[in-house]
PDB file of N, CA and C in Angstrom:
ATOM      1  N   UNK A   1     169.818 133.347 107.709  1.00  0.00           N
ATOM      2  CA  UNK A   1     170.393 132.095 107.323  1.00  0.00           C
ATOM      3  C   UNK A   1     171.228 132.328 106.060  1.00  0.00           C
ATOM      4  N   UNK A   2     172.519 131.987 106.282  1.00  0.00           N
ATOM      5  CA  UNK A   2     173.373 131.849 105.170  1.00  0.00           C
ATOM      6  C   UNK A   2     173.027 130.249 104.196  1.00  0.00           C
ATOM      7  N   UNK A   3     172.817 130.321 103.031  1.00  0.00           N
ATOM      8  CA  UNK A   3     172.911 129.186 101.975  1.00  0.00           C
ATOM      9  C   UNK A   3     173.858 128.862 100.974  1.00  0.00           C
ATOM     10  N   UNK A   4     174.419 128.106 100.273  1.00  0.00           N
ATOM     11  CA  UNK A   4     175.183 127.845  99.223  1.00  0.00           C
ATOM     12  C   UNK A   4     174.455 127.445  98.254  1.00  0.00           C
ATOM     13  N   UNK A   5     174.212 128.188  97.153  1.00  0.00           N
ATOM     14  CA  UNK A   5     173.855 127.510  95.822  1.00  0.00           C
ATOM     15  C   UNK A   5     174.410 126.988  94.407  1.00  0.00           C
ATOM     16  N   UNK A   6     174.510 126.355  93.747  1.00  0.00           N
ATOM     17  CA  UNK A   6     174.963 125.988  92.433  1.00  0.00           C
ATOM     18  C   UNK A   6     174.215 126.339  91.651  1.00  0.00           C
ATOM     19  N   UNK A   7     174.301 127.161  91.188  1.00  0.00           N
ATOM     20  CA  UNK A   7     173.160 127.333  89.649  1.00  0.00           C
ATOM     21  C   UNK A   7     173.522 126.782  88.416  1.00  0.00           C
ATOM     22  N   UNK A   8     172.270 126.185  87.729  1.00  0.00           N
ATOM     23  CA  UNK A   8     172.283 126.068  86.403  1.00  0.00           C
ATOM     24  C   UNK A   8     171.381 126.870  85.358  1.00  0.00           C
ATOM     25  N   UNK A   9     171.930 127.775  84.392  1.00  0.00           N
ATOM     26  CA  UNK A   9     171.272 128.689  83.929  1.00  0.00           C
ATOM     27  C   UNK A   9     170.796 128.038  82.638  1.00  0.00           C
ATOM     28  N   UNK A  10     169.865 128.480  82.295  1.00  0.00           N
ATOM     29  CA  UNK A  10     169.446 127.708  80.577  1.00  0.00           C
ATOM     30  C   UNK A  10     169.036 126.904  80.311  1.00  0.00           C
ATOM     31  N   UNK A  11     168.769 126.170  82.040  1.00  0.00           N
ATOM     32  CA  UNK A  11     168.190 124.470  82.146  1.00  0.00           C
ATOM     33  C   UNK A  11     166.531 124.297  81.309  1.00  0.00           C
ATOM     34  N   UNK A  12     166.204 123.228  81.080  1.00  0.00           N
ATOM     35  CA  UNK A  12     164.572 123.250  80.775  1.00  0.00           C
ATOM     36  C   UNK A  12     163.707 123.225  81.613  1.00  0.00           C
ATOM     37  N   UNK A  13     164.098 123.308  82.818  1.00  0.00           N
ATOM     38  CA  UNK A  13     163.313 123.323  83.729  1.00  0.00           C
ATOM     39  C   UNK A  13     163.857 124.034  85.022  1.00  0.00           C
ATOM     40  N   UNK A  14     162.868 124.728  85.985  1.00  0.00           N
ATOM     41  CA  UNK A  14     163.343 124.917  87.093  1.00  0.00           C
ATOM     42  C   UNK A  14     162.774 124.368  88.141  1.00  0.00           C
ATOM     43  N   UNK A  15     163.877 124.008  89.147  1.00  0.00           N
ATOM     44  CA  UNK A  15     164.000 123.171  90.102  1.00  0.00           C
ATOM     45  C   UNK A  15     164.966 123.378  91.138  1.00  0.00           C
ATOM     46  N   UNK A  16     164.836 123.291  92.550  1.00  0.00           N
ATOM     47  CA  UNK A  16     165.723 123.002  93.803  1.00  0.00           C
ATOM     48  C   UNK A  16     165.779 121.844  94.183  1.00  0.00           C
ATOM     49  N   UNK A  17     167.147 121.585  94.584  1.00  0.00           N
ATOM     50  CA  UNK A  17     167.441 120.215  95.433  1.00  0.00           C
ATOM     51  C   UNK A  17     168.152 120.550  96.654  1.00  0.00           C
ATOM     52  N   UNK A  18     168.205 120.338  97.514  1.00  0.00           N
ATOM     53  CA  UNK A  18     168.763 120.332  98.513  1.00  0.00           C
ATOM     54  C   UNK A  18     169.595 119.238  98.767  1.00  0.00           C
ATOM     55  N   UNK A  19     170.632 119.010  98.706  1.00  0.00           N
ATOM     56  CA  UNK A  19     172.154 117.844  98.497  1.00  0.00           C
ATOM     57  C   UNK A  19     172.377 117.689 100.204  1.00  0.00           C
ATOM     58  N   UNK A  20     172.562 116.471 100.543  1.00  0.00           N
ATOM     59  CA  UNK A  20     173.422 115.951 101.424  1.00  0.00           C
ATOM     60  C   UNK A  20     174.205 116.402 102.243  1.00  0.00           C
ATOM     61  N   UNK A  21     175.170 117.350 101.828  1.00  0.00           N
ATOM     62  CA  UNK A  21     175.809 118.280 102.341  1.00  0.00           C
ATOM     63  C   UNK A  21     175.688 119.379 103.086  1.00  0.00           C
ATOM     64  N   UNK A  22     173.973 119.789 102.766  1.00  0.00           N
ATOM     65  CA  UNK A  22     173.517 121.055 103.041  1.00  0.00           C
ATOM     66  C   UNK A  22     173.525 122.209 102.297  1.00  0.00           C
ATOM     67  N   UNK A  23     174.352 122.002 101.131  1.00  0.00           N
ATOM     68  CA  UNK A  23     174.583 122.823  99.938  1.00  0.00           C
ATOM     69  C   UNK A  23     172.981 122.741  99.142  1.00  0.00           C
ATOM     70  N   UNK A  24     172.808 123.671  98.184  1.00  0.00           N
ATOM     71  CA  UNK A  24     171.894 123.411  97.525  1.00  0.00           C
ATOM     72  C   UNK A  24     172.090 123.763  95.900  1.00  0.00           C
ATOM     73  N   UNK A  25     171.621 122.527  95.106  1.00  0.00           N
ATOM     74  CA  UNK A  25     171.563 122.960  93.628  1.00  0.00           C
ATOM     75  C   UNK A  25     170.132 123.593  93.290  1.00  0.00           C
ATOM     76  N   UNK A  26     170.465 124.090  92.054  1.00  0.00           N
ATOM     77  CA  UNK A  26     169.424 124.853  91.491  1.00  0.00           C
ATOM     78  C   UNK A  26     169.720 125.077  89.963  1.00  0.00           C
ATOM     79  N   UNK A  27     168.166 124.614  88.732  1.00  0.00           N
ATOM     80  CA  UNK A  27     168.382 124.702  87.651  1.00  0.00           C
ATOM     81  C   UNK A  27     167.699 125.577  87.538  1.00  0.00           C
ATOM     82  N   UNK A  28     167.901 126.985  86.301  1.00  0.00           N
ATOM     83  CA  UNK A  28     166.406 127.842  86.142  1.00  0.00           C
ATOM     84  C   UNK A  28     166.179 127.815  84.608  1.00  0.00           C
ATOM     85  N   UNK A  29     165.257 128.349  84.144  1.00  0.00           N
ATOM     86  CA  UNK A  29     165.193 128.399  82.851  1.00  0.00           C
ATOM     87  C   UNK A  29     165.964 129.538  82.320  1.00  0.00           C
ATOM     88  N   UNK A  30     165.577 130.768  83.203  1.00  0.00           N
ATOM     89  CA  UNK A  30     166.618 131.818  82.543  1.00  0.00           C
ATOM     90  C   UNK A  30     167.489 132.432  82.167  1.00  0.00           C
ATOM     91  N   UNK A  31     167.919 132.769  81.251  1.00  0.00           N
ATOM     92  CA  UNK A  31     169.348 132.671  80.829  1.00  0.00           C
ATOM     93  C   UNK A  31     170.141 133.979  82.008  1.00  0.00           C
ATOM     94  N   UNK A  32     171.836 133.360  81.694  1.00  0.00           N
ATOM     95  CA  UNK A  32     172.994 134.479  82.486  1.00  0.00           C
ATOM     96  C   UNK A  32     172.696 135.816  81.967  1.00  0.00           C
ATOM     97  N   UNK A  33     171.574 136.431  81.660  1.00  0.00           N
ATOM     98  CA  UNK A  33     171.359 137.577  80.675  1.00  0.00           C
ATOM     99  C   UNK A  33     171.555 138.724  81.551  1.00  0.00           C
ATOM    100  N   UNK A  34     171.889 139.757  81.404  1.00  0.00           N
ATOM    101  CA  UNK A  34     171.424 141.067  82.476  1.00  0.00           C
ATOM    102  C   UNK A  34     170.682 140.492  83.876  1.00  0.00           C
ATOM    103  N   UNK A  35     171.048 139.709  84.259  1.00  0.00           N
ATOM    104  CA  UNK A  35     171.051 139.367  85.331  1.00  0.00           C
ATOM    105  C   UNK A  35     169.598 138.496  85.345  1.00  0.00           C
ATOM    106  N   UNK A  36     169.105 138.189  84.361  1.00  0.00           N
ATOM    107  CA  UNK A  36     167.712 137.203  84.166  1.00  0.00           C
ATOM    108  C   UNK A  36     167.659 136.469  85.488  1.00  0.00           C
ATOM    109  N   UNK A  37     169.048 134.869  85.622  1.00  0.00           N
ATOM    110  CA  UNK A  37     168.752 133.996  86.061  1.00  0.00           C
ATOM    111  C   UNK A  37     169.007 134.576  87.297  1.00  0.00           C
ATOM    112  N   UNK A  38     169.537 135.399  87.791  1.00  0.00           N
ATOM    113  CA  UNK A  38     169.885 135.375  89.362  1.00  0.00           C
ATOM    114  C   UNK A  38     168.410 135.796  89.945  1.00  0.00           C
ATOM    115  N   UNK A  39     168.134 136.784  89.167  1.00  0.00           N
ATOM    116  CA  UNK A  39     166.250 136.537  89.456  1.00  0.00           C
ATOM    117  C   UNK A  39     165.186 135.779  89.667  1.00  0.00           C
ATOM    118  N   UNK A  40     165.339 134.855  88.948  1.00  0.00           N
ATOM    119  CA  UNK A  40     164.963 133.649  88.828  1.00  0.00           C
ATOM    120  C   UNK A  40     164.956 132.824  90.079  1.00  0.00           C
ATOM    121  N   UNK A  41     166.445 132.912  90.475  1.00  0.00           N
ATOM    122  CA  UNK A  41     166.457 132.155  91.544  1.00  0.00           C
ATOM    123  C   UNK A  41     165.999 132.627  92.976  1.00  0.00           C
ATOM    124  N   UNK A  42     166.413 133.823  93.142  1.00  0.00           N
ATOM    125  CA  UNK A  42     165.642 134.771  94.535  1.00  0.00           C
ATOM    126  C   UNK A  42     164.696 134.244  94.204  1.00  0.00           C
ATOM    127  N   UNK A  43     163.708 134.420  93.009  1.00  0.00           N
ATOM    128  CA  UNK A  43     162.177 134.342  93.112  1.00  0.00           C
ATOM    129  C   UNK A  43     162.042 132.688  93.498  1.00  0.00           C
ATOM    130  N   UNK A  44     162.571 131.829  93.006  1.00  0.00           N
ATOM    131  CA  UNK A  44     162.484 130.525  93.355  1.00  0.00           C
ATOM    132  C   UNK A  44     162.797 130.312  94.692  1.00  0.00           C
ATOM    133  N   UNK A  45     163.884 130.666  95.410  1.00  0.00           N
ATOM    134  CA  UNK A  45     164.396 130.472  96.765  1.00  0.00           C
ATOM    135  C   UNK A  45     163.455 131.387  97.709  1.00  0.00           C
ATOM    136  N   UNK A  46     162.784 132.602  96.954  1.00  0.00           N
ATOM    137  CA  UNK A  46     161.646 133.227  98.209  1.00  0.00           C
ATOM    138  C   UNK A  46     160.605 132.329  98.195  1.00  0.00           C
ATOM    139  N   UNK A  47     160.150 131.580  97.196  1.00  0.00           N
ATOM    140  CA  UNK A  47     159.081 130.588  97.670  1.00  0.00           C
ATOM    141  C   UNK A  47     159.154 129.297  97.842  1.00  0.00           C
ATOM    142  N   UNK A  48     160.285 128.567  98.112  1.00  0.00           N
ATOM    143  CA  UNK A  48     160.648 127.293  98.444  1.00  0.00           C
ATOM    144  C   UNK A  48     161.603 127.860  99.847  1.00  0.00           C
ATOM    145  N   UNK A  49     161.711 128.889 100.972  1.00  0.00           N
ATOM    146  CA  UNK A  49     161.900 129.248 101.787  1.00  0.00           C
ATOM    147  C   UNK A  49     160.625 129.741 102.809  1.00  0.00           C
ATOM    148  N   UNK A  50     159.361 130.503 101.657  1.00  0.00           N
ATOM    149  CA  UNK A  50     158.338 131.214 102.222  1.00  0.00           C
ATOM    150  C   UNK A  50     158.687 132.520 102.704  1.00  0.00           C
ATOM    151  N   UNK A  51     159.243 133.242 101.932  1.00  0.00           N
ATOM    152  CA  UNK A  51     159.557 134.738 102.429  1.00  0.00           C
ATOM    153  C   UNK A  51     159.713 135.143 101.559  1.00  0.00           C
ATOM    154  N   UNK A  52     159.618 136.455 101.554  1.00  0.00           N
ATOM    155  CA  UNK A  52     159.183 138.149 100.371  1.00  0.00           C
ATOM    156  C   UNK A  52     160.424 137.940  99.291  1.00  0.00           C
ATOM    157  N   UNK A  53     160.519 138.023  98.193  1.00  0.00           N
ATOM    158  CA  UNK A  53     161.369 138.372  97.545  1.00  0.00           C
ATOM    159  C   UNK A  53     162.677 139.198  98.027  1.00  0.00           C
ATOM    160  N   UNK A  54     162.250 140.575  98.610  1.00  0.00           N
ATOM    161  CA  UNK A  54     163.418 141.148  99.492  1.00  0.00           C
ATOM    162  C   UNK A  54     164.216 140.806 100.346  1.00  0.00           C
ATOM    163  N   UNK A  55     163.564 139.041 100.882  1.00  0.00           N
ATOM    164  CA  UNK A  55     163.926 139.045 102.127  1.00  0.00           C
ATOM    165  C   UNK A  55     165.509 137.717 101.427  1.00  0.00           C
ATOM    166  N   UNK A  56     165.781 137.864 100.660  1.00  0.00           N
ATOM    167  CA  UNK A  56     166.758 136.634  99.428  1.00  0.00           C
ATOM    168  C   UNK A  56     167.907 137.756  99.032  1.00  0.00           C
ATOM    169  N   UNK A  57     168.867 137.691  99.454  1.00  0.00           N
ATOM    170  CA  UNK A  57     169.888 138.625  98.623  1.00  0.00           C
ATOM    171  C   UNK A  57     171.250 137.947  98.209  1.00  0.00           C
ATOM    172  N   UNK A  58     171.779 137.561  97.096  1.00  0.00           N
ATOM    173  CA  UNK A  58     172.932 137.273  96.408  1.00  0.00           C
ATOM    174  C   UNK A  58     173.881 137.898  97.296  1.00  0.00           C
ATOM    175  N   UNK A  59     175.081 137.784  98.464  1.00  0.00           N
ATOM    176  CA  UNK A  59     175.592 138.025  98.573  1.00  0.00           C
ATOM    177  C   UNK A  59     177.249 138.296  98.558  1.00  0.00           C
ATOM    178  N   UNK A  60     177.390 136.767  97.411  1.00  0.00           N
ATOM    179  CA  UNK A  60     178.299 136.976  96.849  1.00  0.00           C
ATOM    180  C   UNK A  60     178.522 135.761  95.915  1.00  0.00           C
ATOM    181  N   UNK A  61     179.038 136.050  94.256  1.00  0.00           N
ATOM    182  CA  UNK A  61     178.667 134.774  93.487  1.00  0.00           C
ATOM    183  C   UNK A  61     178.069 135.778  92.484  1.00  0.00           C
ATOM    184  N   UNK A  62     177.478 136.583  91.926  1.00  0.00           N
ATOM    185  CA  UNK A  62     176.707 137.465  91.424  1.00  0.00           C
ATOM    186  C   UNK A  62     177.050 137.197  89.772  1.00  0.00           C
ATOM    187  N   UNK A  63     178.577 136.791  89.412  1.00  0.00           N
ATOM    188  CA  UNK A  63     178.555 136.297  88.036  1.00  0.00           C
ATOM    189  C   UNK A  63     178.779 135.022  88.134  1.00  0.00           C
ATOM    190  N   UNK A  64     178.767 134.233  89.529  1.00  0.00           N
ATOM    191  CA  UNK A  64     179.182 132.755  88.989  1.00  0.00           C
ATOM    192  C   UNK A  64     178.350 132.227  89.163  1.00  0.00           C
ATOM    193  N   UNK A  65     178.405 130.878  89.090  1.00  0.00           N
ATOM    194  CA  UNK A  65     177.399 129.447  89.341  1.00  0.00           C
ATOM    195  C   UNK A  65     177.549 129.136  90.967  1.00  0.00           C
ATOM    196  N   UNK A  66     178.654 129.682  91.609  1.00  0.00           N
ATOM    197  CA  UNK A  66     178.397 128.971  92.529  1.00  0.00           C
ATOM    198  C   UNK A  66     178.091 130.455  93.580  1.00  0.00           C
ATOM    199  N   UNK A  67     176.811 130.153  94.118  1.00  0.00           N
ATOM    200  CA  UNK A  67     176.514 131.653  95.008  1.00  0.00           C
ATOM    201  C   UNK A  67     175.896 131.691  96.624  1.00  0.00           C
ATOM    202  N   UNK A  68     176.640 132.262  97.249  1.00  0.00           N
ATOM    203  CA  UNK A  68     176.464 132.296  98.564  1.00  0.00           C
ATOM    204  C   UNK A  68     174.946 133.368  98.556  1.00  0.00           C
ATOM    205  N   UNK A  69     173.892 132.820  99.268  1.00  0.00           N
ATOM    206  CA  UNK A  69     172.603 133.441  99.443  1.00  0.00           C
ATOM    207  C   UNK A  69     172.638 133.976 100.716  1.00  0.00           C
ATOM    208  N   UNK A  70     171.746 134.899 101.411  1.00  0.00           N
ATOM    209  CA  UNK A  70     171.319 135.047 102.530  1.00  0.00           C
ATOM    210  C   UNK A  70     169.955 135.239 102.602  1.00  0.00           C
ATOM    211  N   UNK A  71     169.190 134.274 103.528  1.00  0.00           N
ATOM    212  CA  UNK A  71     168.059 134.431 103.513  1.00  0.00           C
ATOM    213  C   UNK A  71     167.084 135.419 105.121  1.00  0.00           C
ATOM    214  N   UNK A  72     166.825 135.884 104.434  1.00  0.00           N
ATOM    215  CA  UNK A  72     165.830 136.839 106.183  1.00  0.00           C
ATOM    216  C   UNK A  72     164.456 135.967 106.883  1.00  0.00           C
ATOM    217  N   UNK A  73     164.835 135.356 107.757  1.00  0.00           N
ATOM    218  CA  UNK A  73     163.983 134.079 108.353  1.00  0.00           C
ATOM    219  C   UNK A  73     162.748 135.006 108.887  1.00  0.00           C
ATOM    220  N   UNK A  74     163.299 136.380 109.424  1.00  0.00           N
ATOM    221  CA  UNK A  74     162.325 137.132 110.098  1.00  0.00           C
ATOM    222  C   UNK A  74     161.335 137.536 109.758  1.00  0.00           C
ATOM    223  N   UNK A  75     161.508 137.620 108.160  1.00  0.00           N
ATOM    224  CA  UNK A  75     159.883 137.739 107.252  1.00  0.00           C
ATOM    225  C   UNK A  75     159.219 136.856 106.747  1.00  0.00           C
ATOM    226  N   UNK A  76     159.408 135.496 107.687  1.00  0.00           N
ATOM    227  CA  UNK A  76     158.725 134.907 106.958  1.00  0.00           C
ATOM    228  C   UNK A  76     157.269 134.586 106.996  1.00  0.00           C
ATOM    229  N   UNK A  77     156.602 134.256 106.273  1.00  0.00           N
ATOM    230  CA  UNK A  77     154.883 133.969 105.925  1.00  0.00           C
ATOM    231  C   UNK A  77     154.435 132.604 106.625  1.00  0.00           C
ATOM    232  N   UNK A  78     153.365 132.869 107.464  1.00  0.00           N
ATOM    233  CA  UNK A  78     152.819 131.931 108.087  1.00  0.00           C
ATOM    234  C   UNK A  78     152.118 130.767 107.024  1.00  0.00           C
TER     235      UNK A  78
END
Protein backbone atom coordinates (compact mmCIF):
# COMPACT_ATOMS: atom_id res chain seq x y z
CA UNK A 1 0.00 0.00 0.00
CA UNK A 2 1.16 3.31 -1.12
CA UNK A 3 0.29 6.39 1.57
CA UNK A 4 0.69 10.18 1.57
CA UNK A 5 1.84 11.86 4.62
CA UNK A 6 2.24 15.48 5.94
CA UNK A 7 4.51 15.70 8.70
CA UNK A 8 4.83 17.95 11.49
CA UNK A 9 8.16 17.86 13.19
CA UNK A 10 8.66 19.50 16.74
CA UNK A 11 4.94 19.15 17.49
CA UNK A 12 4.08 18.50 21.40
CA UNK A 13 2.60 15.74 20.72
CA UNK A 14 2.41 12.77 18.49
CA UNK A 15 -0.45 11.89 16.59
CA UNK A 16 -2.14 10.47 13.15
CA UNK A 17 -5.13 11.62 11.39
CA UNK A 18 -6.32 10.26 8.57
CA UNK A 19 -8.07 13.37 6.34
CA UNK A 20 -10.95 12.98 4.03
CA UNK A 21 -9.06 12.71 1.15
CA UNK A 22 -7.24 9.66 2.06
CA UNK A 23 -4.11 11.59 2.61
CA UNK A 24 -2.78 11.39 6.02
CA UNK A 25 -1.38 14.03 8.58
CA UNK A 26 1.02 13.38 11.14
CA UNK A 27 2.57 15.43 14.17
CA UNK A 28 5.78 13.90 16.00
CA UNK A 29 7.67 15.16 18.73
CA UNK A 30 10.98 14.68 17.10
CA UNK A 31 12.87 17.05 15.72
CA UNK A 32 14.11 17.26 11.51
CA UNK A 33 17.47 16.14 13.24
CA UNK A 34 19.68 13.40 11.50
CA UNK A 35 16.80 12.01 10.51
CA UNK A 36 15.05 11.81 14.26
CA UNK A 37 11.48 12.57 12.98
CA UNK A 38 11.27 10.39 9.93
CA UNK A 39 11.80 7.68 12.57
CA UNK A 40 9.42 8.64 14.52
CA UNK A 41 7.01 8.34 12.07
CA UNK A 42 7.79 4.67 10.53
CA UNK A 43 7.66 3.80 14.19
CA UNK A 44 4.25 5.52 14.55
CA UNK A 45 2.83 4.36 11.09
CA UNK A 46 4.22 0.54 11.95
CA UNK A 47 1.86 0.58 14.82
CA UNK A 48 -1.20 2.45 13.76
CA UNK A 49 -0.91 0.04 10.49
CA UNK A 50 0.17 -3.21 12.72
CA UNK A 51 3.30 -4.21 10.94
CA UNK A 52 7.20 -4.56 11.75
CA UNK A 53 8.99 -1.47 11.55
CA UNK A 54 10.75 -2.83 8.27
CA UNK A 55 7.73 -3.38 6.78
CA UNK A 56 7.24 1.18 6.50
CA UNK A 57 9.74 2.67 4.06
CA UNK A 58 9.98 6.56 3.14
CA UNK A 59 9.94 6.31 -0.36
CA UNK A 60 10.16 9.53 -1.36
CA UNK A 61 9.87 13.01 0.68
CA UNK A 62 12.96 12.05 2.90
CA UNK A 63 13.76 15.95 3.56
CA UNK A 64 10.29 17.25 3.20
CA UNK A 65 7.02 17.45 5.07
CA UNK A 66 5.22 16.09 2.56
CA UNK A 67 6.17 12.11 2.15
CA UNK A 68 5.05 9.39 0.05
CA UNK A 69 5.16 6.02 2.43
CA UNK A 70 4.95 2.46 1.40
CA UNK A 71 3.55 0.17 3.57
CA UNK A 72 4.12 -4.02 3.38
CA UNK A 73 0.47 -5.34 4.17
CA UNK A 74 2.11 -8.85 3.92
CA UNK A 75 3.68 -8.63 7.37
CA UNK A 76 1.21 -7.84 9.01
CA UNK A 77 0.41 -8.97 12.86
CA UNK A 78 -2.65 -10.73 13.69
Amino acid sequence: MIIRVHVTPAAKHDKIVRQEDGQYRAWVKALPVRGQANMALVAMLAQEFKVPGNAVRIINGYTSRHKTISIEESTAQP
